[in-house]
Protein backbone atom coordinates (compact mmCIF):
# COMPACT_ATOMS: atom_id res chain seq x y z
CA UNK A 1 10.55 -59.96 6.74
CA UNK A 2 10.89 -62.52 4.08
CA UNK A 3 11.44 -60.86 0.70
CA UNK A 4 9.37 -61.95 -2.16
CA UNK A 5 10.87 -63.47 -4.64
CA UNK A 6 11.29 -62.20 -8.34
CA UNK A 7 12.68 -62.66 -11.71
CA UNK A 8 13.60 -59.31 -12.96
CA UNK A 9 14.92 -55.83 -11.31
CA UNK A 10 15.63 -52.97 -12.20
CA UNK A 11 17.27 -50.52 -10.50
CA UNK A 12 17.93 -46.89 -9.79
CA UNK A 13 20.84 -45.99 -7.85
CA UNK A 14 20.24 -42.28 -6.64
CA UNK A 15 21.65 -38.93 -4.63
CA UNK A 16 19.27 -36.06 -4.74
CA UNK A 17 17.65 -37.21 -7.83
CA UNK A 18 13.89 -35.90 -6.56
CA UNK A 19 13.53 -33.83 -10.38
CA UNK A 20 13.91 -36.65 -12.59
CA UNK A 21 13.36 -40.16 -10.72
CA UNK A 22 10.16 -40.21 -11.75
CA UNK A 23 10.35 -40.13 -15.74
CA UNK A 24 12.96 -43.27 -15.17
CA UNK A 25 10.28 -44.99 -13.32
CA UNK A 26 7.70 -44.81 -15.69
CA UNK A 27 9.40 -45.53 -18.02
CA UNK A 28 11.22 -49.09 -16.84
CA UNK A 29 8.02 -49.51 -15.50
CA UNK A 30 6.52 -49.03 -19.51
CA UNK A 31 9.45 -51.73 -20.47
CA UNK A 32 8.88 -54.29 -18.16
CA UNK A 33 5.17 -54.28 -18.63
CA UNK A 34 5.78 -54.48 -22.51
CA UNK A 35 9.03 -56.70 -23.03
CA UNK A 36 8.74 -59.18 -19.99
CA UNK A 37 4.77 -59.44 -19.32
CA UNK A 38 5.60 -62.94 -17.91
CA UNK A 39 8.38 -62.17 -15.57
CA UNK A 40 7.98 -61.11 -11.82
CA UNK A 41 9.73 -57.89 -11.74
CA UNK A 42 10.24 -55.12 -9.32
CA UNK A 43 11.98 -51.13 -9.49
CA UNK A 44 14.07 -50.81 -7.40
CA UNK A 45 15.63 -47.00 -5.80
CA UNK A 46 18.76 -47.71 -3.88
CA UNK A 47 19.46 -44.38 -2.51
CA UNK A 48 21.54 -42.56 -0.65
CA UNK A 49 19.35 -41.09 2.33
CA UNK A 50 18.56 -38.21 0.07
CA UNK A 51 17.48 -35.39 1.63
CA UNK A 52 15.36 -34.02 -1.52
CA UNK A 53 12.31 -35.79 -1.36
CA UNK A 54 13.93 -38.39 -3.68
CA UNK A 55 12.07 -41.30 -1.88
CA UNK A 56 9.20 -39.42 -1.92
CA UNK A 57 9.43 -38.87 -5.66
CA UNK A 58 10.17 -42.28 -6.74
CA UNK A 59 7.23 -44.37 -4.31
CA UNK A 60 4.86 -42.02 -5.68
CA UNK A 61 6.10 -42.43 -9.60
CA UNK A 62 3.58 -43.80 -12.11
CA UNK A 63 3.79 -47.49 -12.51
CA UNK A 64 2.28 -50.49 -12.89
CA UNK A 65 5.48 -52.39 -11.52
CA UNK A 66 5.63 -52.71 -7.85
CA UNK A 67 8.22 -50.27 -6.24
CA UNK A 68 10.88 -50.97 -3.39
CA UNK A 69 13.26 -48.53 -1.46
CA UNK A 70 16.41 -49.11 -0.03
CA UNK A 71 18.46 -46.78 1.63
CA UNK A 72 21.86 -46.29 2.98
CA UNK A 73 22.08 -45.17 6.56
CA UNK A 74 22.50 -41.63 6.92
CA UNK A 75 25.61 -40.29 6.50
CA UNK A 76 26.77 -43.22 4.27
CA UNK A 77 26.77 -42.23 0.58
CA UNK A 78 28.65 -43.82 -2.58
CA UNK A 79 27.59 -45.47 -5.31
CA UNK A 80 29.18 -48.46 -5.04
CA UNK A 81 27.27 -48.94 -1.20
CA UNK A 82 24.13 -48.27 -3.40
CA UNK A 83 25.13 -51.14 -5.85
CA UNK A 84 25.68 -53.68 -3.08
CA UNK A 85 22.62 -52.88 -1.39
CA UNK A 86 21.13 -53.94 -5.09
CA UNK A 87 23.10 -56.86 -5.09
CA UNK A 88 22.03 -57.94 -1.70
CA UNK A 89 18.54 -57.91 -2.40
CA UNK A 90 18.99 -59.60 -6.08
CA UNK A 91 20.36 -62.91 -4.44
CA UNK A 92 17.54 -62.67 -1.60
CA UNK A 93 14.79 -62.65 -4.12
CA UNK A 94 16.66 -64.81 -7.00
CA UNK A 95 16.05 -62.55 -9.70
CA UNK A 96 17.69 -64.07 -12.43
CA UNK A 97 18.51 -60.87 -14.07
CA UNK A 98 19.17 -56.92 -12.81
CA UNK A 99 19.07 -54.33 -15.23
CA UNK A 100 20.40 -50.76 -13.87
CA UNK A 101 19.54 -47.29 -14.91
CA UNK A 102 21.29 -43.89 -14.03
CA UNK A 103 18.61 -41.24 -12.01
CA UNK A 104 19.15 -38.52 -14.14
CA UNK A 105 18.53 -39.90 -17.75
CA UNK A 106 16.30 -37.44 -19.79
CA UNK A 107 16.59 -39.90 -22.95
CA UNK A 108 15.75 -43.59 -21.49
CA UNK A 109 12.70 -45.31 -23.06
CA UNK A 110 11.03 -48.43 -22.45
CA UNK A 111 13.02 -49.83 -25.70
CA UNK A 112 15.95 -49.17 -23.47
CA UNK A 113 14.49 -51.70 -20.48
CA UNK A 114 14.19 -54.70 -23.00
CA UNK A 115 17.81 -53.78 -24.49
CA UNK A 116 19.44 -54.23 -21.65
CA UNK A 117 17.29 -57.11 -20.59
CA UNK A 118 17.06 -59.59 -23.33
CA UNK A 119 20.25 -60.38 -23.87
CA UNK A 120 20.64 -61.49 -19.51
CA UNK A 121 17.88 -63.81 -20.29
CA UNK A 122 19.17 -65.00 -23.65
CA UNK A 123 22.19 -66.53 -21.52
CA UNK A 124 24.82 -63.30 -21.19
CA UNK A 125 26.04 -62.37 -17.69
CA UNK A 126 27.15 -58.77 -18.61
CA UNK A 127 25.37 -55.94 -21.13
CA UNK A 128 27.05 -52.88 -21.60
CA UNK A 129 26.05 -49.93 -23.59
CA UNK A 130 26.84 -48.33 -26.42
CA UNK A 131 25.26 -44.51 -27.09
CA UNK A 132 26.21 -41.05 -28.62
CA UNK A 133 27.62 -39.28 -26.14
CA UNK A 134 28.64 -35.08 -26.60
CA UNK A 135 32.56 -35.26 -27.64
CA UNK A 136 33.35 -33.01 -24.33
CA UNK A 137 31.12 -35.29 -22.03
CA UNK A 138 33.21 -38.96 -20.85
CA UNK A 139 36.01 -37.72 -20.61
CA UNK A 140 37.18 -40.06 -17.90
CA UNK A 141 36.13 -42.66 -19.90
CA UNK A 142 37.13 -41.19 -22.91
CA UNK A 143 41.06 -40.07 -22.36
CA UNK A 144 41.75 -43.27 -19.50
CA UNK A 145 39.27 -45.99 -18.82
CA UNK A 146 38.45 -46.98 -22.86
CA UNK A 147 41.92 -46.51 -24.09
CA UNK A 148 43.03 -48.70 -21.43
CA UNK A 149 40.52 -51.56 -21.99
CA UNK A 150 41.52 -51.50 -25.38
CA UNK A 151 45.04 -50.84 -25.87
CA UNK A 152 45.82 -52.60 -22.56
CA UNK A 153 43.16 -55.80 -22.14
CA UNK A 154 42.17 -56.04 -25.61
CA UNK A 155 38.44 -55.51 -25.04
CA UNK A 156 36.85 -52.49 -27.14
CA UNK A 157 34.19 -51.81 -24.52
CA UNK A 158 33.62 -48.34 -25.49
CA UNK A 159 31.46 -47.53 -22.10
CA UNK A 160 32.80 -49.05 -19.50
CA UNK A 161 31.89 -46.79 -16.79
CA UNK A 162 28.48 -45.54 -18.60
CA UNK A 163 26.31 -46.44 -15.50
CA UNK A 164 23.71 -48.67 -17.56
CA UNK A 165 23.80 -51.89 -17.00
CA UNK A 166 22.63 -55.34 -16.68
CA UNK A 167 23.87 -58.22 -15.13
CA UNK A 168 23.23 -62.17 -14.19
CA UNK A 169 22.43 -63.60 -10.42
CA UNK A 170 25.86 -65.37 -11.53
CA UNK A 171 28.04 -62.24 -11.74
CA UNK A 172 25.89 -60.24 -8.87
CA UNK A 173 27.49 -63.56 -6.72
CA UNK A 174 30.80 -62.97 -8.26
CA UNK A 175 31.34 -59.32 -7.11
CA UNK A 176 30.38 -60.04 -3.42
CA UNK A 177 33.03 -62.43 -3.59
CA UNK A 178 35.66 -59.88 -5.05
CA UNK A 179 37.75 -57.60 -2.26
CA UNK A 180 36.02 -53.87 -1.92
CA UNK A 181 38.73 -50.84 -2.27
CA UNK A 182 37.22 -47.86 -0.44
CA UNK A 183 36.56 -46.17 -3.73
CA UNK A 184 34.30 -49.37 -5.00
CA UNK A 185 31.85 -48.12 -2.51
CA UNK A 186 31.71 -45.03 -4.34
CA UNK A 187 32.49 -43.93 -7.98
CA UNK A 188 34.62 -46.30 -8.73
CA UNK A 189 31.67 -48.82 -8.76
CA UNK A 190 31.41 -48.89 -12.71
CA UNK A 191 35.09 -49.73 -13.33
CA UNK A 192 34.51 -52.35 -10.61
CA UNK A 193 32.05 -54.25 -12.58
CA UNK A 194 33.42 -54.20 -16.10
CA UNK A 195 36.63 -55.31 -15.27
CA UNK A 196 35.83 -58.08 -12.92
CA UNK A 197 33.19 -59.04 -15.56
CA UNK A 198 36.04 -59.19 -17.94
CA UNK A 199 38.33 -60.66 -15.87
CA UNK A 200 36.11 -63.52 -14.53
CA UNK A 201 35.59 -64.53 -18.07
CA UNK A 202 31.80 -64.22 -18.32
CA UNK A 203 29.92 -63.69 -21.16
CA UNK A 204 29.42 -60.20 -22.56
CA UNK A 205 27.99 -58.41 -25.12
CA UNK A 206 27.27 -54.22 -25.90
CA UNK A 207 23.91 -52.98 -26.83
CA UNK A 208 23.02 -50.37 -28.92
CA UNK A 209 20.54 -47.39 -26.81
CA UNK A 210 21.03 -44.43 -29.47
CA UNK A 211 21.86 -41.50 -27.41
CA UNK A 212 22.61 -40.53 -23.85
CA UNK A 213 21.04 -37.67 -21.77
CA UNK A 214 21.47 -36.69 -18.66
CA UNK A 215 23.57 -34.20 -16.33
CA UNK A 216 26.38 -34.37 -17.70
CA UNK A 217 29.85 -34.39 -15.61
CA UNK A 218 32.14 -32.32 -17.43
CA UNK A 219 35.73 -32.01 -16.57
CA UNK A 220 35.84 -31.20 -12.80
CA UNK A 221 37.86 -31.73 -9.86
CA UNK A 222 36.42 -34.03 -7.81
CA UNK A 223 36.52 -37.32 -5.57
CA UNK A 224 34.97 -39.00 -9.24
CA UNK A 225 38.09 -38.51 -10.78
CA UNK A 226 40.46 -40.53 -7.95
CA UNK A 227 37.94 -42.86 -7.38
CA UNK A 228 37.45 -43.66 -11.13
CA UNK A 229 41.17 -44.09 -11.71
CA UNK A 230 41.94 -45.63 -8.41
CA UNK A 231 39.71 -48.37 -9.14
CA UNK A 232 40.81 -49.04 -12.18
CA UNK A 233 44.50 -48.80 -11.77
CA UNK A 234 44.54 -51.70 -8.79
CA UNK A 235 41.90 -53.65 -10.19
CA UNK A 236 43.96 -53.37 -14.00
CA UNK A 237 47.37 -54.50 -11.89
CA UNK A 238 45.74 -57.18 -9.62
CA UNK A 239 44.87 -58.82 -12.87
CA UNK A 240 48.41 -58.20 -14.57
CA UNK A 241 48.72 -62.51 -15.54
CA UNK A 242 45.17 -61.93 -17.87
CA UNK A 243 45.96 -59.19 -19.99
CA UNK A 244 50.28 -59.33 -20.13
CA UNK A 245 50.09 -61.39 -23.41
CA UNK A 246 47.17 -60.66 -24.78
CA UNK A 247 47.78 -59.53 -28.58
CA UNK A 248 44.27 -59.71 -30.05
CA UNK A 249 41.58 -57.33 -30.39
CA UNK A 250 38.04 -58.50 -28.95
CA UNK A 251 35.08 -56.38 -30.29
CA UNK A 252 32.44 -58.42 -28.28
CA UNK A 253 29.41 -58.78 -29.71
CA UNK A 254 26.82 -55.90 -30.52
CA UNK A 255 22.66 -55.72 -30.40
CA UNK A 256 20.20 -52.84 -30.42
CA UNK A 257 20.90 -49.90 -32.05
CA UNK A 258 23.58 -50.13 -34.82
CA UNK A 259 23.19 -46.41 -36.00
CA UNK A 260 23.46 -44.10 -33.12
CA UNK A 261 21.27 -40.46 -32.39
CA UNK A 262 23.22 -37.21 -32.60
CA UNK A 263 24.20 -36.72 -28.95
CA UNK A 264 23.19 -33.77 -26.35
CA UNK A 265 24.28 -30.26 -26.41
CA UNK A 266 27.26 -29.37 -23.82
CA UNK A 267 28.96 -26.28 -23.31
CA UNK A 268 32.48 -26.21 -21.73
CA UNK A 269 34.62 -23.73 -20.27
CA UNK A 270 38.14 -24.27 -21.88
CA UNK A 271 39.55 -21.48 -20.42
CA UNK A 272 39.04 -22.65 -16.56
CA UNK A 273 40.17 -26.21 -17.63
CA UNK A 274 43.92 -25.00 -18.64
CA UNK A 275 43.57 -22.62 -15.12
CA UNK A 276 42.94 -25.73 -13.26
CA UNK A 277 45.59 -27.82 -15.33
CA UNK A 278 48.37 -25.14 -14.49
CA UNK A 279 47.18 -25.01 -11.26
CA UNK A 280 47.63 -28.82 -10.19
CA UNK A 281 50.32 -29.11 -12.35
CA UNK A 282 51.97 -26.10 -10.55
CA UNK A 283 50.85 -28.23 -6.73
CA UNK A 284 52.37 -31.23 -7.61
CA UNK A 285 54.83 -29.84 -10.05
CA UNK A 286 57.79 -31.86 -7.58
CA UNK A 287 55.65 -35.55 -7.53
CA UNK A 288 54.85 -35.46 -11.75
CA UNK A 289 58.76 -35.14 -11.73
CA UNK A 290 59.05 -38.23 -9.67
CA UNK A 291 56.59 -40.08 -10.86
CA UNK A 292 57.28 -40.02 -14.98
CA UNK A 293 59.99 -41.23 -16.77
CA UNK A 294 62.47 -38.48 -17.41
CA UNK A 295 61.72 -38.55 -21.36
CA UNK A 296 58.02 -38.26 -20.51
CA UNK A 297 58.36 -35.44 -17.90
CA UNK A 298 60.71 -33.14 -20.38
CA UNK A 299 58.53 -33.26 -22.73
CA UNK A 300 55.01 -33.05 -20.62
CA UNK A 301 57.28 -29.64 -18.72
CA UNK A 302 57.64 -28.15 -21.70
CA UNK A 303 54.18 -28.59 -22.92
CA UNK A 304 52.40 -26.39 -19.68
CA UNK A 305 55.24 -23.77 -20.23
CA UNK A 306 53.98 -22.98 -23.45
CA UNK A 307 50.87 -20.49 -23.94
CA UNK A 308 49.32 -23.18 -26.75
CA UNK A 309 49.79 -26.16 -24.86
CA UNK A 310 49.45 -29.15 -26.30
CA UNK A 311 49.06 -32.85 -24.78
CA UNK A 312 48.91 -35.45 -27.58
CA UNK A 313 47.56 -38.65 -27.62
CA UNK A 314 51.33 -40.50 -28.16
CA UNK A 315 52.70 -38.62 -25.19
CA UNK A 316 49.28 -38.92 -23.10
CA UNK A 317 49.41 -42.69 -23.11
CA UNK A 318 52.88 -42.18 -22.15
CA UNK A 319 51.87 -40.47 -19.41
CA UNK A 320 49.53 -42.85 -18.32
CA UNK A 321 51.46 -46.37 -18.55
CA UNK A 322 54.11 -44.30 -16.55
CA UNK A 323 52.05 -43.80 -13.56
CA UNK A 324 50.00 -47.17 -13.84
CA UNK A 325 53.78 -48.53 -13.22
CA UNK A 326 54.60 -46.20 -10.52
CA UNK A 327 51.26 -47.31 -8.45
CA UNK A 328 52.20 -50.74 -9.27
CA UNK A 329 54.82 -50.42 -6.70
CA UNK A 330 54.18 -47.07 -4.90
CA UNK A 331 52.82 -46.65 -1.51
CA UNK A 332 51.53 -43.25 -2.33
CA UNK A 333 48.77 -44.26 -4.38
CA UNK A 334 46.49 -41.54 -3.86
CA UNK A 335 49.17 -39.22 -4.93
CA UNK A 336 50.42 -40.48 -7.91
CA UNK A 337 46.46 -40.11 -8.92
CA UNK A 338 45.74 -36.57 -7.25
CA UNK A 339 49.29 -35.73 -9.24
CA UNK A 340 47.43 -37.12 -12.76
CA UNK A 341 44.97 -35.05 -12.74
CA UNK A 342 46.68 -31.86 -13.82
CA UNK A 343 47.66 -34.03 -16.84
CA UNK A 344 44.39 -35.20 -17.50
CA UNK A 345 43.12 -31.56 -17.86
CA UNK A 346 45.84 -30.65 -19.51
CA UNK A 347 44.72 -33.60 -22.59
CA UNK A 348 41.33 -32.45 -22.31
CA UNK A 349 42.28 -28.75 -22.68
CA UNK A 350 44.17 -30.03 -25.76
CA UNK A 351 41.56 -32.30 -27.25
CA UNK A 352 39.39 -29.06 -27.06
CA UNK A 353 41.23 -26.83 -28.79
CA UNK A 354 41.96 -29.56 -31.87
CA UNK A 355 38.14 -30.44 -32.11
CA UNK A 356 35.89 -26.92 -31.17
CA UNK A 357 34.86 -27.57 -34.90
CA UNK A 358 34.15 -31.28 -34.82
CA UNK A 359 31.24 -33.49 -35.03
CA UNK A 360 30.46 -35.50 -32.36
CA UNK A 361 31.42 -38.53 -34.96
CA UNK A 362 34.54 -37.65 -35.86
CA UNK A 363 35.49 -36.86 -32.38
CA UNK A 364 34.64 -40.59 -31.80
CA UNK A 365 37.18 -41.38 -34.72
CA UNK A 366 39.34 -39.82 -32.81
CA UNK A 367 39.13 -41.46 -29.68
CA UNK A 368 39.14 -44.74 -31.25
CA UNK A 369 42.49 -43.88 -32.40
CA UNK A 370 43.77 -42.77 -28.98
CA UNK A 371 42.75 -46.42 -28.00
CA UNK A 372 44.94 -47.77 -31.01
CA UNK A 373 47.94 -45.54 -29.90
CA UNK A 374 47.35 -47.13 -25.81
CA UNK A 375 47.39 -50.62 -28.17
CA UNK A 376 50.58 -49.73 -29.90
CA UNK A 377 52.37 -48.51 -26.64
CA UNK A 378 51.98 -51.22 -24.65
CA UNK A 379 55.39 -52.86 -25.01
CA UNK A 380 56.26 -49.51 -23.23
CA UNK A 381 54.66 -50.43 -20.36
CA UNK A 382 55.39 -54.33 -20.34
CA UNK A 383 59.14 -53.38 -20.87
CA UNK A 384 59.00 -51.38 -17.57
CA UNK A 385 57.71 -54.48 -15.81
CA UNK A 386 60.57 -56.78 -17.53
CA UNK A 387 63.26 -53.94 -16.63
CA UNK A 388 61.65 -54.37 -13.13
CA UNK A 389 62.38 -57.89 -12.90
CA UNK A 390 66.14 -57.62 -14.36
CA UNK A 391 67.06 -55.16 -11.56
């Protein structure tokens, strides 16, 4: 069947989103009416075979946009096989422009349809967000993926992972062009298309969309975690030669929202996070000794022996240029990140207990100077690699 041709998407990647599809629908449906009258346009729900009446849900949403389903065969899930499915159909219909929206957002308005938008068709190839987020929600972005982008690649992209989106036809062609990891086709789908947007040079800018709510994904174990951090570790290290000698500090450019809403309640359970620190920590106790520097590993040993521990920011981006370097040249990949994330917990346990009494705001002051402290480090890191070379 020959697929009709349009000029702007957007769409919905999905799991089991049947309870809330709907309210996203209308409203991108709201946006593209109001913001692009002109444009051909389509919503799209690339799903995942949901078995929750999430098809259901979305073809029978309100809207006076035409809608289109796309599944995965059953049995496949990810993400990332939801994104390519969307990037698949962009280049068969032309669209010039994709904007993407998570399922589960309880704050998105039509505003949030032409932020994203206009700045695709004003000539960028990449818009990333910007919102208020709770200080306890992110925390993968938070504690690894923004630190990283800005103390490592110089780009202060403070969502990289956020799951809103837009993109050119020019960088949907790029990514099909880029090798797949097994986790791109899942959650580490995000990290997938910041970086290569960064790394391909194209043209990006942030955009202001107030604040984010949704179902949040507090600290958990789960496959999100070494998918997240897989992806970004090998697609950080396949790109070493861009970001070795980069000094300088690029803030991108910023539209929508300049003064951002307060963001969503969250409750967490600090208590279970240190179980499940000591736990992991306790399961891999003999691979964390391998794989960190024995400076790093003294000092991170004595921290979960303690009753109050306490992972800092200085000894946390320690931790976390030693085992980018150790899956630089490790085989055991998916150990070295299945042994990180007893650490991980372990800094969000900590951030906890310094910030119960914090505003989301100065939380975010916080964070930003994390990222500063991944900046300062990096010789740390880059001296590994030139010790590397000497030996």
């Amino acid at each position: 069947m020959k697929i009709k041709k349009v000029d702007i998407i957007v769409g919905i990647p999905s799991y089991n989103e049947a309870d809330n599809i709907s309210f996203v629908v209308e409203q991108a449906s709201k946006g593209l009416t109001k913001y692009f009258p002109s444009l051909r346009k389509v919503i799209v729900n690339v799903d995942n075979n949901s078995e929750d009446g999430t098809k259901d849900a979305f073809l029978n949403s309100k809207s006076e946009v035409p809608l289109k389903y796309i599944s995965t065969p059953p049995g496949v899930t990810g993400k990332g096989n939801n994104f390519r499915n969307l990037f698949k159909y962009m280049l068969e219909s032309n669209a010039k422009s994709t904007i993407v929206v998570d399922a589960d957002l309880k704050s998105i308005s039509s505003e949030w349809i032409q932020k994203l938008g206009s700045p695709i068709i004003k000539g960028y190839d990449y818009v990333v967000p910007i919102y208020t987020r709770h200080k306890y929600d992110g925390t993968i972005t938070n504690n690894i993926c923004y630190p990283l982008l800005y103390g490592l690649i110089g780009k202060n992209i403070r969502q990289p992972i956020a799951g809103d989106f837009a993109f050119s036809n020019r960088l949907c062609k790029y990514y099909l062009t880029k090798k797949w990891n097994n986790t791109t086709y899942h959650f580490g789908i995000d990290n997938f298309m910041t970086l290569n947007a960064i790394f391909g040079g194209f043209k990006i800018i942030q955009t202001g969309l107030g604040s984010k709510v949704h179902k949040p994904s507090a600290p958990k174990l789960s496959k999100m975690f070494t998918e997240v951090v897989y992806t970004l570790f090998s697609t950080i290290l396949n790109n070493k030669k861009k970001w070795e000698n980069v000094k300088q500090l690029d803030n991108l450019g910023l539209t929508g929202k300049e003064h951002l809403s307060k963001g969503q309640s969250l409750k967490v359970d600090d208590i279970l996070i240190k179980r499940r620190a000591l736990l992991e920590y306790q399961k891999h106790h003999k691979s964390i000794k391998h794989f960190l520097s024995t400076e790093v590993f003294s000092e991170v040993d004595r921290e979960f022996s303690k009753s109050k521990m306490n992972i800092g920011p200085e000894l946390w981006a320690k931790i976390v240029y030693d085992l980018l370097y150790r899956f630089n040249s490790n085989h055991n990949r998916l150990e070295i990140i299945k042994s990180m994330k007893s650490l991980y917990f372990g800094r969000v346990y900590s951030f906890i207990q310094l910030t119960k009494d914090w505003s989301n705001s100065k939380a975010e002051e916080d964070f930003r100077k994390q990222a500063e402290i991944f900046r300062d480090l990096k010789p740390y890191l880059l001296q590994k690699f030139k010790n590397k070379k000497k030996c």
